[in-house]
Protein backbone atom coordinates (compact mmCIF):
# COMPACT_ATOMS: atom_id res chain seq x y z
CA UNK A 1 110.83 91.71 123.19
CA UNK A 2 113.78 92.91 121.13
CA UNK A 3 115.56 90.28 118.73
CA UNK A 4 118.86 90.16 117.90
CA UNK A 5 121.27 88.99 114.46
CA UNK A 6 124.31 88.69 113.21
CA UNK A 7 124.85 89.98 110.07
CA UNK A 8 127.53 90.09 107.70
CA UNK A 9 129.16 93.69 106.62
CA UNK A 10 130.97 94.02 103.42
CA UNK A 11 134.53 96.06 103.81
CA UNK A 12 136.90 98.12 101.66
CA UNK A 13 138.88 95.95 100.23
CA UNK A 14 136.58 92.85 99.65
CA UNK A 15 136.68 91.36 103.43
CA UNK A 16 133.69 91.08 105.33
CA UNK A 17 133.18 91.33 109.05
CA UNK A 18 130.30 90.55 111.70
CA UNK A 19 128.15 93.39 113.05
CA UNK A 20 125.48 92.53 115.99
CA UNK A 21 122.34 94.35 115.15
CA UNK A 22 119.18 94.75 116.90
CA UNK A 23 116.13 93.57 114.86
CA UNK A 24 113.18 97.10 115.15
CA UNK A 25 109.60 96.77 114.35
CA UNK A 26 109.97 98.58 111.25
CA UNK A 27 111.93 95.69 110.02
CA UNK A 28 115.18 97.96 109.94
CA UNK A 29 118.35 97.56 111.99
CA UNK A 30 120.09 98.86 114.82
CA UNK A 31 123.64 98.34 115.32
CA UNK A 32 124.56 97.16 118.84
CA UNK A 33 127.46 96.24 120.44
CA UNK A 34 128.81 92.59 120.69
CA UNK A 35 127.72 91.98 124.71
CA UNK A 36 128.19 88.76 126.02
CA UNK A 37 125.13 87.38 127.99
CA UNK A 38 126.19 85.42 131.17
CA UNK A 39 128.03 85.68 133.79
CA UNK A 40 132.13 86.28 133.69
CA UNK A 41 133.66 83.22 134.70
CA UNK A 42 136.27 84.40 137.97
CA UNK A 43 139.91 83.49 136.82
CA UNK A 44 141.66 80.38 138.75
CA UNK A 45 145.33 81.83 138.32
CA UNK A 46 146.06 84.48 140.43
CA UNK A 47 147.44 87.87 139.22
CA UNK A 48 149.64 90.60 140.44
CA UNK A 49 147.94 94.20 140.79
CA UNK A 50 149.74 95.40 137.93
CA UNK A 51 150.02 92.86 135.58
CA UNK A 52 151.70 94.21 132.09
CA UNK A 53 149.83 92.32 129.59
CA UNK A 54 151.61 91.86 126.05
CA UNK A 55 148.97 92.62 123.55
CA UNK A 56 151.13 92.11 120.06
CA UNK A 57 149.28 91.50 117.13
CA UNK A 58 151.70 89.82 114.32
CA UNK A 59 150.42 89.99 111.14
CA UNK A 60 150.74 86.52 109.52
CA UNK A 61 154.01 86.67 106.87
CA UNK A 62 153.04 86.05 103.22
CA UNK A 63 155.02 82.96 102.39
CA UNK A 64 156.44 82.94 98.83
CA UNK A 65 157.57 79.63 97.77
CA UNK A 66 157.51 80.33 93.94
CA UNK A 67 160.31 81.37 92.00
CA UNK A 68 162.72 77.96 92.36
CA UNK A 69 162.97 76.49 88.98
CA UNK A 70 164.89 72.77 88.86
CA UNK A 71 166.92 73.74 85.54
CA UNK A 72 168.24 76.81 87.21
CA UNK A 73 169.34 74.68 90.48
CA UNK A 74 170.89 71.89 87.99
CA UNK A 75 172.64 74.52 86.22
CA UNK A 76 174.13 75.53 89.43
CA UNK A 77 174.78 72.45 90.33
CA UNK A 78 176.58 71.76 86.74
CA UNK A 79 178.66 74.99 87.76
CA UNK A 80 180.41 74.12 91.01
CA UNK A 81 180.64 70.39 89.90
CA UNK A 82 182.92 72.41 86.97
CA UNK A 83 184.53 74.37 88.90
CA UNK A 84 185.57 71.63 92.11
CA UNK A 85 186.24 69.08 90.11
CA UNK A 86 189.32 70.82 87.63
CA UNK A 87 190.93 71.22 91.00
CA UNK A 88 189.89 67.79 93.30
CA UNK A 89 191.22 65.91 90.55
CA UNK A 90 195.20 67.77 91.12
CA UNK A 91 194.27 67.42 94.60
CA UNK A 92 193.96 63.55 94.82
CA UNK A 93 196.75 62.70 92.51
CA UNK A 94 199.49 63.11 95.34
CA UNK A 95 200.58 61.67 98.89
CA UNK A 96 200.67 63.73 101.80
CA UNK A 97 198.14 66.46 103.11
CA UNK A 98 200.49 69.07 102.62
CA UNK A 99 201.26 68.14 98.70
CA UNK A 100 197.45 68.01 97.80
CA UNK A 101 196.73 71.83 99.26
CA UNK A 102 199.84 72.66 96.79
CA UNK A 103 198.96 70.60 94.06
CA UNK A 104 195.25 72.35 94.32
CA UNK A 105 196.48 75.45 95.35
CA UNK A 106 198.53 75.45 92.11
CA UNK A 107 195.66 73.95 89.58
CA UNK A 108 193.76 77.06 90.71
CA UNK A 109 196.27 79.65 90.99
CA UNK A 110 198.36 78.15 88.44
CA UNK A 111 201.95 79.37 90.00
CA UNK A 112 204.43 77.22 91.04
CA UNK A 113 204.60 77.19 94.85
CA UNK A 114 208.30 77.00 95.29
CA UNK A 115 209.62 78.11 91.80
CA UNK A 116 207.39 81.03 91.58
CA UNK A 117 206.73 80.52 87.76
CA UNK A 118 203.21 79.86 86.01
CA UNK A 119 201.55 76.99 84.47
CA UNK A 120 199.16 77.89 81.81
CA UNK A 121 198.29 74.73 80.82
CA UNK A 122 197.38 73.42 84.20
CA UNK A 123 195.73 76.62 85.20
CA UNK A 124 193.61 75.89 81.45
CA UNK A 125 192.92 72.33 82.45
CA UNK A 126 191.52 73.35 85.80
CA UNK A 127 189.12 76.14 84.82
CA UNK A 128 188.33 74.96 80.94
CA UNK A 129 185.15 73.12 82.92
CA UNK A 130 183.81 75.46 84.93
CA UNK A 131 184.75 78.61 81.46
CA UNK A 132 182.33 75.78 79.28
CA UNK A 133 179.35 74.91 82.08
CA UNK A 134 179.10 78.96 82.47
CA UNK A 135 179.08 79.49 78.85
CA UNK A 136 176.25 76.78 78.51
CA UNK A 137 173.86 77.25 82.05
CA UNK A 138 173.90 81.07 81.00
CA UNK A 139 174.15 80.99 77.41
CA UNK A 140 172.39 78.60 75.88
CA UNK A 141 169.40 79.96 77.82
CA UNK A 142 169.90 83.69 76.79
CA UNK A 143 170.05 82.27 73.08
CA UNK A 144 167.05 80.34 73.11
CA UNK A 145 164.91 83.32 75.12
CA UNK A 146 166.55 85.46 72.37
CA UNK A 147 165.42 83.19 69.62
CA UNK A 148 161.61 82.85 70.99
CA UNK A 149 161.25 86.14 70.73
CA UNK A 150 162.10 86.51 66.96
């Protein structure tokens, strides 16, 4: 009587993959095809006579979840913290809805609404903070990559 094993086949590429072989009296090996003994089990659902099967193989997606360092998201963080809060701070100084979107509106802009004449020192005041977190979160950095490699 023939005997039959499963052996393992080594791949291009390093992977590996099972091969049923056939066992001769020499000792050597005879590949066969995978057949499955038994009897096929009938299906319980019923089908139409056409059925249109989807047969889509996905290959799995390589999930990269390196790369995220927490100084560069603080220093991101530092930057729009600089940059909303020259402005929110104009903002909540007045009254009414409609004076706060001016009074923002002008610490950013830093023209005069009605008079149509510019503020430099207001315009300074509101993007000094966000001119000094840029100059250190990409700065400072560059400098001390800069002076590793000396």
């Amino acid at each position: 009587m023939a005997t039959f094993k499963n052996i393992r086949i080594k791949m291009k590429g390093g992977k590996s993959r099972m091969q049923r072989v056939k066992v001769l009296a020499s000792g050597k090996y005879k590949f066969v095809k995978n057949l499955v003994k038994g009897t096929k089990r009938a299906s319980k659902t019923t089908r139409k006579s056409n059925p249109k099967k989807k047969n889509v193989k996905k290959m799995a997606k390589k999930k990269r979840r390196g790369g995220k360092s927490l100084t560069r998201t603080a220093f991101k963080f530092i930057r729009i913290g600089a940059l909303v809060g020259g402005g929110a701070m104009e903002g909540l100084q007045y009254g009414s809805t409609q004076d706060k979107v001016v009074a923002t509106l002008l610490a950013y802009a830093g023209i005069h609404y009605g008079q149509r004449k510019f503020d430099g020192g207001l315009f300074a005041r509101t993007w000094t903070p966000y001119l000094v977190a840029c100059a250190a979160t990409y700065g400072i950095p560059k400098l001390t990559s800069i002076i590793r490699r000396m």
